[in-house]
N, C-alpha and C. Protein backbone atom coordinates (compact mmCIF):
# COMPACT_ATOMS: atom_id res chain seq x y z
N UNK A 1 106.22 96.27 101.94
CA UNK A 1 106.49 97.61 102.48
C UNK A 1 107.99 97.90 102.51
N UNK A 2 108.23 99.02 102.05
CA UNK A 2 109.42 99.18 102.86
C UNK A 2 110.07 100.50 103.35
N UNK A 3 111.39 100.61 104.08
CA UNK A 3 111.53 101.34 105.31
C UNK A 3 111.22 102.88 104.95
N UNK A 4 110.35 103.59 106.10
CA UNK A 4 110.10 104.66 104.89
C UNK A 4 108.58 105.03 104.86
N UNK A 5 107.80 103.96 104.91
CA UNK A 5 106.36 104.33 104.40
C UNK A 5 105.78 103.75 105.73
N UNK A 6 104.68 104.26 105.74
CA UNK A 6 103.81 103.91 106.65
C UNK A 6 102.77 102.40 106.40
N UNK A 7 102.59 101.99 107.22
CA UNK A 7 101.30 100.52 107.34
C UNK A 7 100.55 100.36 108.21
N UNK A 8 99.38 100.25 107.47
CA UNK A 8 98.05 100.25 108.88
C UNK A 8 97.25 99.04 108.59
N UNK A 9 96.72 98.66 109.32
CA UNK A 9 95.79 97.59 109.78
C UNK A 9 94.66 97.86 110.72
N UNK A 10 93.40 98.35 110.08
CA UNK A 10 92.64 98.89 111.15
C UNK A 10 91.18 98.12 111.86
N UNK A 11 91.70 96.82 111.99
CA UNK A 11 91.22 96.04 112.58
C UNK A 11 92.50 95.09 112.68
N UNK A 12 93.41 95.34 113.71
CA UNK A 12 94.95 94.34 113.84
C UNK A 12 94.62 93.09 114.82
N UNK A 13 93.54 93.06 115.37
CA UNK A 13 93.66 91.78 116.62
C UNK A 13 95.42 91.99 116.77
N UNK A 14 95.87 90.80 116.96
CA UNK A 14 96.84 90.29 117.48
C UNK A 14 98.17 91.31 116.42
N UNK A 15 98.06 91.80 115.85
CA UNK A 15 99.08 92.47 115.10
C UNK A 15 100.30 91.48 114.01
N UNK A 16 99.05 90.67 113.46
CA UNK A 16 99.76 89.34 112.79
C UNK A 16 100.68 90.19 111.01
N UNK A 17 99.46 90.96 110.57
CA UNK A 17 99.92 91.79 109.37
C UNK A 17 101.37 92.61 109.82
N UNK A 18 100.65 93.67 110.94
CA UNK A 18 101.93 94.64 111.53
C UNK A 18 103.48 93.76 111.44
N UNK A 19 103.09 92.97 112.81
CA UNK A 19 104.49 92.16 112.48
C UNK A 19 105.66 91.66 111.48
N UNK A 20 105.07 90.83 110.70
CA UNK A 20 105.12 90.74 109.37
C UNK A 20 105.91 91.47 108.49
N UNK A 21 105.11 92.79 108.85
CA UNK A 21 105.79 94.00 108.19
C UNK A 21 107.15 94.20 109.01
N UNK A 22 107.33 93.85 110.38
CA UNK A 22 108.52 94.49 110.85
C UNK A 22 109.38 93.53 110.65
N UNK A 23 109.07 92.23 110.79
CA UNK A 23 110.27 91.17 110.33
C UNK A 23 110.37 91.74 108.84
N UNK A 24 109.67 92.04 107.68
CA UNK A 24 110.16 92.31 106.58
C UNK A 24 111.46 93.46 106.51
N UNK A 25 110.99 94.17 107.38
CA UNK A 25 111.92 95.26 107.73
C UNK A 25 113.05 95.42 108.60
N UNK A 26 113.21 94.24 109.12
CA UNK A 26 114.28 93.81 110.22
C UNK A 26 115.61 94.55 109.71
N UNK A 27 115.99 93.59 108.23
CA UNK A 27 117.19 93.74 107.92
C UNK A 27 117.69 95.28 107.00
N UNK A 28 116.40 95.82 107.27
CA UNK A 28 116.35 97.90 106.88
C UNK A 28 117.32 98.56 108.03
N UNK A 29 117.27 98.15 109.15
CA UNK A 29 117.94 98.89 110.01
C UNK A 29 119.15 98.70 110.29
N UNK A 30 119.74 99.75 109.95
CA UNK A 30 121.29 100.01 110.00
C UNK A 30 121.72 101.24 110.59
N UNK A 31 121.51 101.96 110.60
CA UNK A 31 121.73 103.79 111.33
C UNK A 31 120.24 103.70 112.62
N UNK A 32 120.73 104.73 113.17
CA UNK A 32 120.20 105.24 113.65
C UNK A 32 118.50 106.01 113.46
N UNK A 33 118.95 106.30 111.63
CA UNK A 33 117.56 106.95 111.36
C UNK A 33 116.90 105.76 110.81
N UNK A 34 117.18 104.65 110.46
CA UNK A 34 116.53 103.79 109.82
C UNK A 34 115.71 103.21 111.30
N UNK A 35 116.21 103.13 112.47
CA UNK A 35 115.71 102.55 113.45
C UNK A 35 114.89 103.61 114.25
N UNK A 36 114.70 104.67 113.79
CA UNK A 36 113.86 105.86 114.05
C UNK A 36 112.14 105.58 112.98
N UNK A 37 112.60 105.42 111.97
CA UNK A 37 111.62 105.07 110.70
C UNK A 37 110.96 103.60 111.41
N UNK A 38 111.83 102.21 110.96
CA UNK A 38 111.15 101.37 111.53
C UNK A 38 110.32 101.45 112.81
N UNK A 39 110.29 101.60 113.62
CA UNK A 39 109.58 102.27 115.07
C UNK A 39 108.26 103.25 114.59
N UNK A 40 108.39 104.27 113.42
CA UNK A 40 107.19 105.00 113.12
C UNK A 40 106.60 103.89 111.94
N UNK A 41 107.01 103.07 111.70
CA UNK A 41 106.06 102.15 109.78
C UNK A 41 104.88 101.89 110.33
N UNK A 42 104.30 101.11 111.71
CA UNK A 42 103.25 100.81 111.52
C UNK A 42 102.38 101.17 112.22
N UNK A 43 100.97 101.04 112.71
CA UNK A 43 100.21 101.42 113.01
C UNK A 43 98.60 100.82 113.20
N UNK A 44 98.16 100.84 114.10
CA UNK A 44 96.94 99.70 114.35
C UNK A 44 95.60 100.15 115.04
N UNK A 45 95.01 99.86 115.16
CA UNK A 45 93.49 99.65 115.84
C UNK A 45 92.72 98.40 115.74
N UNK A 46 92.70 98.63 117.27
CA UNK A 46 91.93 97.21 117.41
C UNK A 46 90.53 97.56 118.85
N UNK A 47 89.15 96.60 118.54
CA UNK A 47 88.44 96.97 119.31
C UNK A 47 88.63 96.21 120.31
N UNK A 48 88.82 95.24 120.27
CA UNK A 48 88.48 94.20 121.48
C UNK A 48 89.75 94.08 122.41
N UNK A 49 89.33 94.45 123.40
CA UNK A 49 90.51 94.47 124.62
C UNK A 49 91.97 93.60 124.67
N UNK A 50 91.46 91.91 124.37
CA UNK A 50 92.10 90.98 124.78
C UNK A 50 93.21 91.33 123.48
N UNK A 51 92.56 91.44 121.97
CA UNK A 51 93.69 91.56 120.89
C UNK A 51 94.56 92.61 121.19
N UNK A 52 93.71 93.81 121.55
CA UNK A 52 94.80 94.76 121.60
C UNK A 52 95.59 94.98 122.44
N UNK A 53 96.23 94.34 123.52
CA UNK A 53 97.05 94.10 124.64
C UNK A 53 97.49 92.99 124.11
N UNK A 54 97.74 92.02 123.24
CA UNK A 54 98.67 91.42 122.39
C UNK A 54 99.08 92.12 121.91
N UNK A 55 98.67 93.25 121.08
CA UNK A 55 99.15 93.27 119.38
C UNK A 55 100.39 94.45 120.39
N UNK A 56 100.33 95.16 121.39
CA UNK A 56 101.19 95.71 121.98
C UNK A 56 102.45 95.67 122.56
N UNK A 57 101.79 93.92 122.94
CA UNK A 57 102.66 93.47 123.52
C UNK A 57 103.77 92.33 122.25
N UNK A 58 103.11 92.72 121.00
CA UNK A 58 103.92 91.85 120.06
C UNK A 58 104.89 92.87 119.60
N UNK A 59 104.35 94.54 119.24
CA UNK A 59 105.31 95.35 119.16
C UNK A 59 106.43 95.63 120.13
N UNK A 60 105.95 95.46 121.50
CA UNK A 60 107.13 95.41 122.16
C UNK A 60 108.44 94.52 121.80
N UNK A 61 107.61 93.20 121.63
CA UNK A 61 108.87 92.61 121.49
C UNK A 61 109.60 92.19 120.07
N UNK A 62 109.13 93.63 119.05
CA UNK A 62 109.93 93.44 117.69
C UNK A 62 110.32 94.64 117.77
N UNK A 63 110.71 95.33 118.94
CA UNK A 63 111.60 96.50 119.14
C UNK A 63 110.64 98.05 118.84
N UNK A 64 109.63 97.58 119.09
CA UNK A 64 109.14 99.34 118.84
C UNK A 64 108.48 100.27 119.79
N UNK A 65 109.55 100.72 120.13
CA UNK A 65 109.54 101.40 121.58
C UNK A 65 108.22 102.13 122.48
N UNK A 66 107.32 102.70 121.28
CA UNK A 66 106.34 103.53 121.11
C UNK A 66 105.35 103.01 120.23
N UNK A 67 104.52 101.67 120.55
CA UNK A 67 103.61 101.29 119.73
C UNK A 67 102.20 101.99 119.05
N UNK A 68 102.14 102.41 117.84
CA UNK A 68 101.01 103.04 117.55
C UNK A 68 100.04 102.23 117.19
N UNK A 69 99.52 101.50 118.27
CA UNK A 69 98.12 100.58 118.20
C UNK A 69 97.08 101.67 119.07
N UNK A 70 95.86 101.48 118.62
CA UNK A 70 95.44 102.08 119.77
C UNK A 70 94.05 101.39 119.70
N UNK A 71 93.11 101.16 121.35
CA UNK A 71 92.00 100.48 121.51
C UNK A 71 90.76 101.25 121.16
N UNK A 72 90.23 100.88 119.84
CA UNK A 72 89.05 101.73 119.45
C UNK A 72 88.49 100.56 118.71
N UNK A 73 87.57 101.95 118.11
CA UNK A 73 86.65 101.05 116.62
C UNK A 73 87.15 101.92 115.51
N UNK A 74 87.43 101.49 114.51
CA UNK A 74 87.90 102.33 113.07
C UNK A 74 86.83 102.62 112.86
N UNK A 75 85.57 102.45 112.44
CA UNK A 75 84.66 102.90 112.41
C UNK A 75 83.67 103.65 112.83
N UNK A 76 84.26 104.51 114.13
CA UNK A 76 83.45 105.16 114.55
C UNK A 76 83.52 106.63 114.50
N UNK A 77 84.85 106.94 113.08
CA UNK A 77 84.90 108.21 113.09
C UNK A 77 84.02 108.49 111.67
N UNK A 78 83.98 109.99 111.57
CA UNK A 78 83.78 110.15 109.92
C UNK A 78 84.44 110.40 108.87
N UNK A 79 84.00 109.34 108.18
CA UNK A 79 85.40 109.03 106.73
C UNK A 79 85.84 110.46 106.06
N UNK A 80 84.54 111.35 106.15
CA UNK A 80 84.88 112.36 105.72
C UNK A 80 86.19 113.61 106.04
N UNK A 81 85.85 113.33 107.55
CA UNK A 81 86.95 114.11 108.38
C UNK A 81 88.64 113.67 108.31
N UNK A 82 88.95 112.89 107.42
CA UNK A 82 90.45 112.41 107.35
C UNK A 82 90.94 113.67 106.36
N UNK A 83 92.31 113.56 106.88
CA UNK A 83 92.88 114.78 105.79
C UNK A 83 94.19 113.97 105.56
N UNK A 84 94.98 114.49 104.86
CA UNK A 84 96.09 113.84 103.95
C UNK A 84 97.18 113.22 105.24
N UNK A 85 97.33 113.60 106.17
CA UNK A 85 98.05 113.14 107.55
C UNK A 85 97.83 112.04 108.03
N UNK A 86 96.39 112.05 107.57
CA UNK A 86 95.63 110.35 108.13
C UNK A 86 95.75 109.42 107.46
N UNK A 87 96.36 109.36 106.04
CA UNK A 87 96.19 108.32 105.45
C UNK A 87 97.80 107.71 105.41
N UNK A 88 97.97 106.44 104.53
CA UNK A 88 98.96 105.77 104.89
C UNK A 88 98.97 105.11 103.26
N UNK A 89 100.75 104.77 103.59
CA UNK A 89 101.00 104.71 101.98
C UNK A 89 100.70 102.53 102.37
N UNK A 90 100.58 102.00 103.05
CA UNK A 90 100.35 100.75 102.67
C UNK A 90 99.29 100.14 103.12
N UNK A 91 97.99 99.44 103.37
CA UNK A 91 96.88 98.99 103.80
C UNK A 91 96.88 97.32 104.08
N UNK A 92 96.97 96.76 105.30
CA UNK A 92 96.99 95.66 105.06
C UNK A 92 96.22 95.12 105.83
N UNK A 93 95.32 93.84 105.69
CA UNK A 93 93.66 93.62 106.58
C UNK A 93 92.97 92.50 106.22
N UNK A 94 92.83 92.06 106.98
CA UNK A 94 91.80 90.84 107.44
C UNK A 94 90.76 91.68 108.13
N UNK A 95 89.93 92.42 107.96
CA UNK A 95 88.85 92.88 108.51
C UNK A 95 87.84 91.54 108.84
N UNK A 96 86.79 92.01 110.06
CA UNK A 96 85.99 91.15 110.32
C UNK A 96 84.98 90.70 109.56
N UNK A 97 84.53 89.87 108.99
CA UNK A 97 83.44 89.97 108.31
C UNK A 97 81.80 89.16 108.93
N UNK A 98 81.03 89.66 108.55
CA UNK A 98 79.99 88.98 108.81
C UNK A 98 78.88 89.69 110.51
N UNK A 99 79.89 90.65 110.66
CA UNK A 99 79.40 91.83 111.64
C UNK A 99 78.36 93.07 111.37
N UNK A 100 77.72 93.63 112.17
CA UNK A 100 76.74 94.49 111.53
C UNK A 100 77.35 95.67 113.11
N UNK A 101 76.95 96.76 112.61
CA UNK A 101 77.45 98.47 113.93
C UNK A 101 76.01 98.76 113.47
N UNK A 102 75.60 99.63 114.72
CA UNK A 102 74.38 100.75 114.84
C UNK A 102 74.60 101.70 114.33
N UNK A 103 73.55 102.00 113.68
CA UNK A 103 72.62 103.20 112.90
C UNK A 103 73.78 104.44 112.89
N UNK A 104 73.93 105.05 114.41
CA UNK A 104 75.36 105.87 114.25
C UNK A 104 76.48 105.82 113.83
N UNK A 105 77.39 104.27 113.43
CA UNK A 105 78.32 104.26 113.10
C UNK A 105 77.71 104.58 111.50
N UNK A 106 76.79 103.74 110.84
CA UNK A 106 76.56 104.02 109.56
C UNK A 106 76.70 105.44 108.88
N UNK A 107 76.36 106.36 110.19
CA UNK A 107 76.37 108.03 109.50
C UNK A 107 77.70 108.52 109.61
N UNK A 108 78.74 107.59 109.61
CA UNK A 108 79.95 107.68 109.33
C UNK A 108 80.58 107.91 108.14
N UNK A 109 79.39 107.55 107.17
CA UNK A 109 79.85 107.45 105.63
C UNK A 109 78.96 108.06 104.61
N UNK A 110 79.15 107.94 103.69
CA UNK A 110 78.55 109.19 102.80
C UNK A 110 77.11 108.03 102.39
N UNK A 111 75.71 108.85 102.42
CA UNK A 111 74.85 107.78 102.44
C UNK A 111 74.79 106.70 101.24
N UNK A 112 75.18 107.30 100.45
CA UNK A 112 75.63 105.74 99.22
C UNK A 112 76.36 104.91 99.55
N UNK A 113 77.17 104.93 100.53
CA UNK A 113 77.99 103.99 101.19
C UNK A 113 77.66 103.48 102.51
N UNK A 114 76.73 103.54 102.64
CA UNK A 114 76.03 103.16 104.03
C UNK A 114 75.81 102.17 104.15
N UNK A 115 75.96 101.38 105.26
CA UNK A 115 75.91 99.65 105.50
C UNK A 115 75.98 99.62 107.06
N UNK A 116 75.55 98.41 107.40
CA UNK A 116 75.96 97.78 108.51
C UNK A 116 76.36 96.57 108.87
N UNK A 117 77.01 96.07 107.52
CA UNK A 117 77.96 95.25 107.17
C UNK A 117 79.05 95.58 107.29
N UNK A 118 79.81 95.02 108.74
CA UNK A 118 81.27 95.68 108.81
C UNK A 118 82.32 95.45 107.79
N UNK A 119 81.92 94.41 106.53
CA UNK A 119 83.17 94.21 105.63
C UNK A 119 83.02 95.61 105.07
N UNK A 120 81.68 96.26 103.91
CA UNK A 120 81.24 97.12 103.41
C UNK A 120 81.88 98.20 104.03
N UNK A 121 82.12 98.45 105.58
CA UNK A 121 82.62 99.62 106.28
C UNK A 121 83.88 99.70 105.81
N UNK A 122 84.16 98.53 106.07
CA UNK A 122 85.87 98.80 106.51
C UNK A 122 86.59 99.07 105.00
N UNK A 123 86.14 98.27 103.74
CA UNK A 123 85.96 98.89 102.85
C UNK A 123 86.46 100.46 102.86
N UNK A 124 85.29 101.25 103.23
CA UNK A 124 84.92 102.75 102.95
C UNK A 124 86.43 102.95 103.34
N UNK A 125 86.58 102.48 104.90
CA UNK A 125 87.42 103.00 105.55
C UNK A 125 88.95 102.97 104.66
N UNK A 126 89.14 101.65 104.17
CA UNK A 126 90.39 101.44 103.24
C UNK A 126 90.57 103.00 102.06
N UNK A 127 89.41 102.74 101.58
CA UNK A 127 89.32 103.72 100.66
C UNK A 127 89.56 104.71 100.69
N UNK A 128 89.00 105.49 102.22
CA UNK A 128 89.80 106.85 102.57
C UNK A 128 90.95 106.82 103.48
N UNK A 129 91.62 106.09 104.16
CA UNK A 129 93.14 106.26 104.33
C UNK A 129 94.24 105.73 103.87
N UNK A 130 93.59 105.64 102.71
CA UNK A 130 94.53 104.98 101.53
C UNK A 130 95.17 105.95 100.68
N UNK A 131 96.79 106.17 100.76
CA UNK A 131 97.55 107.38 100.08
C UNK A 131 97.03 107.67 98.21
N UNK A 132 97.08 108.50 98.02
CA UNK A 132 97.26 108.14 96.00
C UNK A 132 98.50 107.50 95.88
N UNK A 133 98.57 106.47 95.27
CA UNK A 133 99.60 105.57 94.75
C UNK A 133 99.81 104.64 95.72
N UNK A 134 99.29 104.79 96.87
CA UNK A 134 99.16 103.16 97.97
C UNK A 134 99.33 102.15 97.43
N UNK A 135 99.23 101.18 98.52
CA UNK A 135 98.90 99.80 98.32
C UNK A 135 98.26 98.91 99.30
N UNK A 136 97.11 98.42 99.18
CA UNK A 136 96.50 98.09 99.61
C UNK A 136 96.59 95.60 99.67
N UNK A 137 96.49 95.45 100.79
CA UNK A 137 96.42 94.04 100.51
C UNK A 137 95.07 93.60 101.73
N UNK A 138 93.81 93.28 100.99
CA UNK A 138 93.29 92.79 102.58
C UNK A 138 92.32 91.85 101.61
N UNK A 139 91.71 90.60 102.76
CA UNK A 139 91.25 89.62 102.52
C UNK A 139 89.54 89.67 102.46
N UNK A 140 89.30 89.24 101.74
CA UNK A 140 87.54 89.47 101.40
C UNK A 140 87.29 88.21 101.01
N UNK A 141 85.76 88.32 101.39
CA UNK A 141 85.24 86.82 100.70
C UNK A 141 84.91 87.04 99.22
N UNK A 142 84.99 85.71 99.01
CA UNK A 142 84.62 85.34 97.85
C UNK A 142 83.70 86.28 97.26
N UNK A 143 83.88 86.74 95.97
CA UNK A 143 82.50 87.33 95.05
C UNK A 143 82.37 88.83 95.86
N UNK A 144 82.79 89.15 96.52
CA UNK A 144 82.63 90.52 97.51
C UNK A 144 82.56 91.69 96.89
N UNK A 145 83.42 91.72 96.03
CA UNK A 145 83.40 92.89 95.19
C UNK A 145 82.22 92.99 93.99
N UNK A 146 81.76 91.68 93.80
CA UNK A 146 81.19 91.69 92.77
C UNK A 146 79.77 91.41 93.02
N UNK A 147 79.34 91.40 94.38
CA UNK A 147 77.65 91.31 95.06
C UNK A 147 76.76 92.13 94.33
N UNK A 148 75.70 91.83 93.95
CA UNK A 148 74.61 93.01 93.39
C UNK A 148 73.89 93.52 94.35
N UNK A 149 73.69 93.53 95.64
CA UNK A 149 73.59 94.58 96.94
C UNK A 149 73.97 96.04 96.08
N UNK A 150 73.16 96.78 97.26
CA UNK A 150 73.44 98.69 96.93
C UNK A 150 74.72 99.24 97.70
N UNK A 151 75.06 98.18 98.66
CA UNK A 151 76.44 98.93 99.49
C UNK A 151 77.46 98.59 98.78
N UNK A 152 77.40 96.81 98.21
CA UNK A 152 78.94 96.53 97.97
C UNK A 152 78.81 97.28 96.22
N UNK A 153 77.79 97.55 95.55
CA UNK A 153 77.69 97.96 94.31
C UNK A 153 78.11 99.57 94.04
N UNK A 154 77.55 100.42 95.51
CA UNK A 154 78.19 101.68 95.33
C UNK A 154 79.31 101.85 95.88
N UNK A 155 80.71 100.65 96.49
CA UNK A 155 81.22 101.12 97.00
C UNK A 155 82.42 100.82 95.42
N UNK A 156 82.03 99.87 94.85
CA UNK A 156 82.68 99.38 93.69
C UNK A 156 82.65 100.44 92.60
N UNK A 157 81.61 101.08 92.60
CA UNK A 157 81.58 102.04 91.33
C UNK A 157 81.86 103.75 92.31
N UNK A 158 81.86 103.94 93.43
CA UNK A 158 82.23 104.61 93.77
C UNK A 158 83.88 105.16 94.09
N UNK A 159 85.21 104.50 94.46
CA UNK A 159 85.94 104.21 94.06
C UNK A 159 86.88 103.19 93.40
N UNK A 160 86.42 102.37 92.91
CA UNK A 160 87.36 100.69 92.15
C UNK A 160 86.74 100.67 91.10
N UNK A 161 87.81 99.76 90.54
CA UNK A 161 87.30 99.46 89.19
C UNK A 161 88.27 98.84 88.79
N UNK A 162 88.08 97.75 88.04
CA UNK A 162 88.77 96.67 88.06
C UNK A 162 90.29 96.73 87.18
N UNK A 163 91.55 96.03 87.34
CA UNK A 163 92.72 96.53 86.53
C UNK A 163 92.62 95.12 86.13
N UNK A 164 92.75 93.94 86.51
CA UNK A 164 92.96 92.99 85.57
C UNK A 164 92.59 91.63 85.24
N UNK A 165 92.42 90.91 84.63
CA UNK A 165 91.48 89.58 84.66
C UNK A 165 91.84 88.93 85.92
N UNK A 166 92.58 88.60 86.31
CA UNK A 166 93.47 87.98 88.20
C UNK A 166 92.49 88.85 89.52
N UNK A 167 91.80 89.69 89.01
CA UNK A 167 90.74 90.46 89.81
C UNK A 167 91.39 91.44 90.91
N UNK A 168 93.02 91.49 90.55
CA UNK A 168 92.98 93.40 91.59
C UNK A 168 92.11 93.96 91.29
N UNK A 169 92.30 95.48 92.39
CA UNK A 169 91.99 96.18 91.95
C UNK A 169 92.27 97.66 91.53
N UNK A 170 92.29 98.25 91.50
CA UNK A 170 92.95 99.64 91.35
C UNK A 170 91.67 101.01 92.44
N UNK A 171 92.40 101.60 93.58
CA UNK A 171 91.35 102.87 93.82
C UNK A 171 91.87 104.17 93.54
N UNK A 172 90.72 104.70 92.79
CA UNK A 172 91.01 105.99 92.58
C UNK A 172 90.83 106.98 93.00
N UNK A 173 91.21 108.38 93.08
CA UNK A 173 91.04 109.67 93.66
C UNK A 173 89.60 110.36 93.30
């Protein structure tokens, strides 16, 4: 990342990615506006109480006055409802895997993308607050992309498609 762009993590527990990003960015700040920018780069959600009163308390102490973590579920809005404000030019994630949400969170997403497999969600979710020309870095299991399931199969041909034998990927508009 760098100083300038935005970074989200929308499942941050402890704000291990966020951080990361701000030590990368430590040595960005020099003026005044650069230390205005660093303070707005990142950005978080986390559900579970105990992480997210870390990950707050980790921004506090890498100088960011006004932490934009906030205690939710990323998943409980609709993917549809994001507009160009919501999205973010960098994506970075260890999402949970191996979790399932109720029937309501599922109508969160367009029904070809429907799951209650929180990797499959969070997925969707990458997909739509992800800028054009982003960048995305988050951790998946093994073979994930490449499951013959109807969720992980429409979420692959719905936006991805593969850029290179090393298995990025590229998402499109």
């Amino acid at each position: 990342p760098r100083l300038g762009e935005t970074v989200a993590d929308f499942a941050c527990g402890t704000g291990g990615f966020l951080t990361s990003t701000l030590k990368h960015l430590e040595s960005s700040k020099k003026t005044a506006e650069d230390i205005e920018l660093y303070n707005k780069t990142v950005f978080g959600i986390e559900k579970k109480p105990m992480p997210y009163l870390l990950c707050i308390t980790n921004m506090l102490i890498h100088d960011v006055d006004e932490p934009r973590i906030y205690h939710d579920n990323s998943l409980e809005k609709n993917v549809r409802d994001y507009k160009e404000s919501d999205k973010f030019d960098v994506i970075l994630m260890n999402p949970p895997y191996g979790g399932s949400e109720k029937d309501s969170v599922k109508n969160n997403f367009p029904a070809e993308l429907r799951s209650s497999e929180t990797a499959d969600l969070f997925m969707n979710v990458i997909m739509y607050r992800l800028k054009r020309n982003g960048r995305c870095a988050v951790i998946i299991p093994d073979g994930f992309l490449f499951n013959e399931d109807n969720a992980k199969a429409a979420i692959y041909h719905y936006k991805m498609l593969p850029k290179s034998k090393a298995g990025s990927i590229s998402l499109l508009d």
